[in-house]
Protein backbone atom coordinates (compact mmCIF):
# COMPACT_ATOMS: atom_id res chain seq x y z
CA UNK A 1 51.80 38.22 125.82
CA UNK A 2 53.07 34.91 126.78
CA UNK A 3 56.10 36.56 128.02
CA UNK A 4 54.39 38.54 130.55
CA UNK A 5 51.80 35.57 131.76
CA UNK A 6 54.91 33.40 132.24
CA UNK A 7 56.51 36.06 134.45
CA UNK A 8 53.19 36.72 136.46
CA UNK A 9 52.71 32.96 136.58
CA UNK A 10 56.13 32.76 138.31
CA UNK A 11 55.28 35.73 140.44
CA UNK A 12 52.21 34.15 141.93
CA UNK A 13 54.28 30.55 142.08
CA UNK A 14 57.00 32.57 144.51
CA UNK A 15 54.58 35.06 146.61
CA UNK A 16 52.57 31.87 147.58
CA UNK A 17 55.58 30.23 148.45
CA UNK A 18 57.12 33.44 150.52
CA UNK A 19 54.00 33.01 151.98
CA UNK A 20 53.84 29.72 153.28
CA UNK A 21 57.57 29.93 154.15
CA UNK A 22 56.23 32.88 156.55
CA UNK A 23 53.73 30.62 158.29
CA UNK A 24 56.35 28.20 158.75
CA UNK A 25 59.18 30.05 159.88
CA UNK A 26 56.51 31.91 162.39
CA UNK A 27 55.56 28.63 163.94
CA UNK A 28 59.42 26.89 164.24
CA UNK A 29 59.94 30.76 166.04
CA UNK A 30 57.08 29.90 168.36
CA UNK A 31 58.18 26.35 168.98
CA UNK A 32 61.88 27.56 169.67
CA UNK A 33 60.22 29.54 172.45
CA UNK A 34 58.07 26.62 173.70
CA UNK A 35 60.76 24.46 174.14
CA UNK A 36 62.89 25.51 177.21
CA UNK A 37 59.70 26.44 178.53
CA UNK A 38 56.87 25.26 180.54
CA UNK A 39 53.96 25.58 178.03
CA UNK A 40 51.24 26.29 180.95
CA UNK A 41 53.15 29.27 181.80
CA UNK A 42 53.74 30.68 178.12
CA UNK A 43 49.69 30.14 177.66
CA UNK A 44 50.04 33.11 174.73
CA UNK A 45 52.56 31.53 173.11
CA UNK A 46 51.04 28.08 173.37
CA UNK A 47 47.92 30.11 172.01
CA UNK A 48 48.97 31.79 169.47
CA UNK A 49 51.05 28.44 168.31
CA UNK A 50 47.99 26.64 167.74
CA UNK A 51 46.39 29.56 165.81
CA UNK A 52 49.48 29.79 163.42
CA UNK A 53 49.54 25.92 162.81
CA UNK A 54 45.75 25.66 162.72
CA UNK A 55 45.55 28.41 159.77
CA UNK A 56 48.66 27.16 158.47
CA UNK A 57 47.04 22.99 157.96
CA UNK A 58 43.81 25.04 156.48
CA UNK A 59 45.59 27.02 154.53
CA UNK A 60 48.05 24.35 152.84
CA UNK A 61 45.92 21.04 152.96
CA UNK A 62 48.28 19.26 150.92
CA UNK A 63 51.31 19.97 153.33
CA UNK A 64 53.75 17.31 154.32
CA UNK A 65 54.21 18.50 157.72
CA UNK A 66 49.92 17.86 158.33
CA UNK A 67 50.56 14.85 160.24
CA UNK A 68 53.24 16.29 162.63
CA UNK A 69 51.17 19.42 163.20
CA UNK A 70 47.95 17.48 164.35
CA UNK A 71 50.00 15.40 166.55
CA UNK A 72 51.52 18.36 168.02
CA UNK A 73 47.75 20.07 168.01
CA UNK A 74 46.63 17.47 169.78
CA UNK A 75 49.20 17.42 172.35
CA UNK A 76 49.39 21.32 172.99
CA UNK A 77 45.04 21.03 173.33
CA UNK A 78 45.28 18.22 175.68
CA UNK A 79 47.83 19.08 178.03
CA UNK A 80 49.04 22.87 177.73
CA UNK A 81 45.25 24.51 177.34
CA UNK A 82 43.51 21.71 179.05
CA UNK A 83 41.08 21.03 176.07
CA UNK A 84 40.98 17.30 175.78
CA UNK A 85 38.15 16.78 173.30
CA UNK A 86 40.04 19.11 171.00
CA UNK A 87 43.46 17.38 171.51
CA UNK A 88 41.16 13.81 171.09
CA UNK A 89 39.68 14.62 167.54
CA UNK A 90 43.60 15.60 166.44
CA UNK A 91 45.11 12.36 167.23
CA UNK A 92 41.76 10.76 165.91
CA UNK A 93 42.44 12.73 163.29
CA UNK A 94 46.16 11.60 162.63
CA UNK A 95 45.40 7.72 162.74
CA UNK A 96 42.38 8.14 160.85
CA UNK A 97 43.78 10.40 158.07
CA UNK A 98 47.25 9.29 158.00
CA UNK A 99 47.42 5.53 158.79
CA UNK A 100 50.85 5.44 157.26
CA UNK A 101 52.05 8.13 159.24
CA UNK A 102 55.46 6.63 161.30
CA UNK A 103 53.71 8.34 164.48
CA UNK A 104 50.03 6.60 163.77
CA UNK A 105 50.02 3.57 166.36
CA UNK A 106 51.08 6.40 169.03
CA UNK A 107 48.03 8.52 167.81
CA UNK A 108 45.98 5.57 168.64
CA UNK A 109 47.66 5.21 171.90
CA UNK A 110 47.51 8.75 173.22
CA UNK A 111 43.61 8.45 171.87
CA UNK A 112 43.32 5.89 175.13
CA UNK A 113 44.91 7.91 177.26
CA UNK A 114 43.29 11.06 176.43
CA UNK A 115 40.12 8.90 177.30
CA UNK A 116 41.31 7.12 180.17
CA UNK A 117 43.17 10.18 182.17
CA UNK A 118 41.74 13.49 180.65
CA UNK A 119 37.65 12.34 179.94
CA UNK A 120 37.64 9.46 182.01
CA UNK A 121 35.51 7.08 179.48
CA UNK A 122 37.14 3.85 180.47
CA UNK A 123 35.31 1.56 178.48
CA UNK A 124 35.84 3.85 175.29
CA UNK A 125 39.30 3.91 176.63
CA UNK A 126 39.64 0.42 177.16
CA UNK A 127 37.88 0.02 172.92
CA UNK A 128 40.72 2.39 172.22
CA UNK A 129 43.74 0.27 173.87
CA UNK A 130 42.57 -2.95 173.19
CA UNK A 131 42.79 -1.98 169.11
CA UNK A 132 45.91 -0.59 169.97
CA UNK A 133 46.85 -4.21 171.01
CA UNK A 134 45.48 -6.27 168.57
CA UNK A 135 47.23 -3.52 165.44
CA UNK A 136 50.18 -3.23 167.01
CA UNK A 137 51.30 -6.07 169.49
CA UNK A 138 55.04 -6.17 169.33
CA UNK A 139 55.13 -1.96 169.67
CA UNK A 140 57.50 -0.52 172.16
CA UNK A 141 54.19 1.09 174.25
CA UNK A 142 52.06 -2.59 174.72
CA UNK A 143 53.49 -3.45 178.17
CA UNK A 144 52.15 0.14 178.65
CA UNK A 145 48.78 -0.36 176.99
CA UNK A 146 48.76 -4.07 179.01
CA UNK A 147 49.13 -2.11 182.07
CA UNK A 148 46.50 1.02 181.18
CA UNK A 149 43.82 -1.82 180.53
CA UNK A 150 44.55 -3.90 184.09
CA UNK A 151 44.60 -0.55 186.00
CA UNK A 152 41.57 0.90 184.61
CA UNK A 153 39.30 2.77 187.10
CA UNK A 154 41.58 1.96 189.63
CA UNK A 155 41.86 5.39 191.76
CA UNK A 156 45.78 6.83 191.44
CA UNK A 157 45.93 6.66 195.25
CA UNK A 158 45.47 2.78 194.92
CA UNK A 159 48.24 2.16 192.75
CA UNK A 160 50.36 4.39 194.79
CA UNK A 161 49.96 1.74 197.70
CA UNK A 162 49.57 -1.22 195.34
CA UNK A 163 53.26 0.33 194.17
CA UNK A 164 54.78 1.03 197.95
CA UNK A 165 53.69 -2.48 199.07
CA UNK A 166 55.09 -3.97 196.75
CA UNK A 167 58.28 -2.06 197.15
């Protein structure tokens, strides 16, 4: 009896991982077509992407690859399906759930930007960067942040001539 509980033990232990192996191999097959591509143009792809990774982070909540996925989540909501607030609460969700994370302070970063350029809440925006600052001040993106901050509000046409005069 022991025996046979053992073997269905190990049964279970390998069908869930066959199964998670599926989900995974399914999403690096929809990445490898994402890549040479532009994403706005492969819309089903980029849709059916963010269904596989989204069942995939429900499914195994204790994955290592949770962090990556939410940053990429967040990225493919933002810019490829033009759904800001969704791509907002997954980098939210990254520096808030995974402050360790080698990728956190650029959570927090594109958090500003998704303010700034997609919502256009420049104070919260401003909140947002100015954190970014004070956490992180020697990162490669604060000249960036520096710059987001003293060109708030300031209409893209504007610093196209600011940029050409100076030039």
């Amino acid at each position: 009896m022991k025996h046979i509980f053992g073997v269905l033990l190990m049964c279970l232990a390998f069908a869930c991982q066959s199964d998670q192996k599926i989900h995974l191999d399914k999403i690096n097959d929809l990445q490898l077509q994402l890549v040479n591509a532009d994403p706005k143009k492969n819309l089903e792809v980029t849709q059916e992407l963010v269904s596989e990774m989204e069942n995939y982070i429900k499914k195994y909540t204790d994955s290592t690859t949770m962090p990556d996925y939410y940053m990429q989540l967040g990225d493919l909501y933002t810019h490829s399906l033009q759904l800001p607030v969704k791509g907002l609460y997954f980098f939210q969700k990254v520096y808030n759930d995974f402050p360790n994370y080698e990728k956190a302070e650029i959570a927090l970063f594109y958090q500003g930007f998704v303010l700034e350029n997609y919502l256009g809440q420049q104070e919260q925006a401003k909140t947002v960067y100015e954190s970014f600052l004070y956490k992180y001040p020697q990162h490669e993106l604060s000249e960036t942040v520096k710059l987001s901050i003293q060109n708030l509000g300031i209409p893209i046409e504007e610093l196209v001539k600011q940029f050409e005069e100076k030039n």
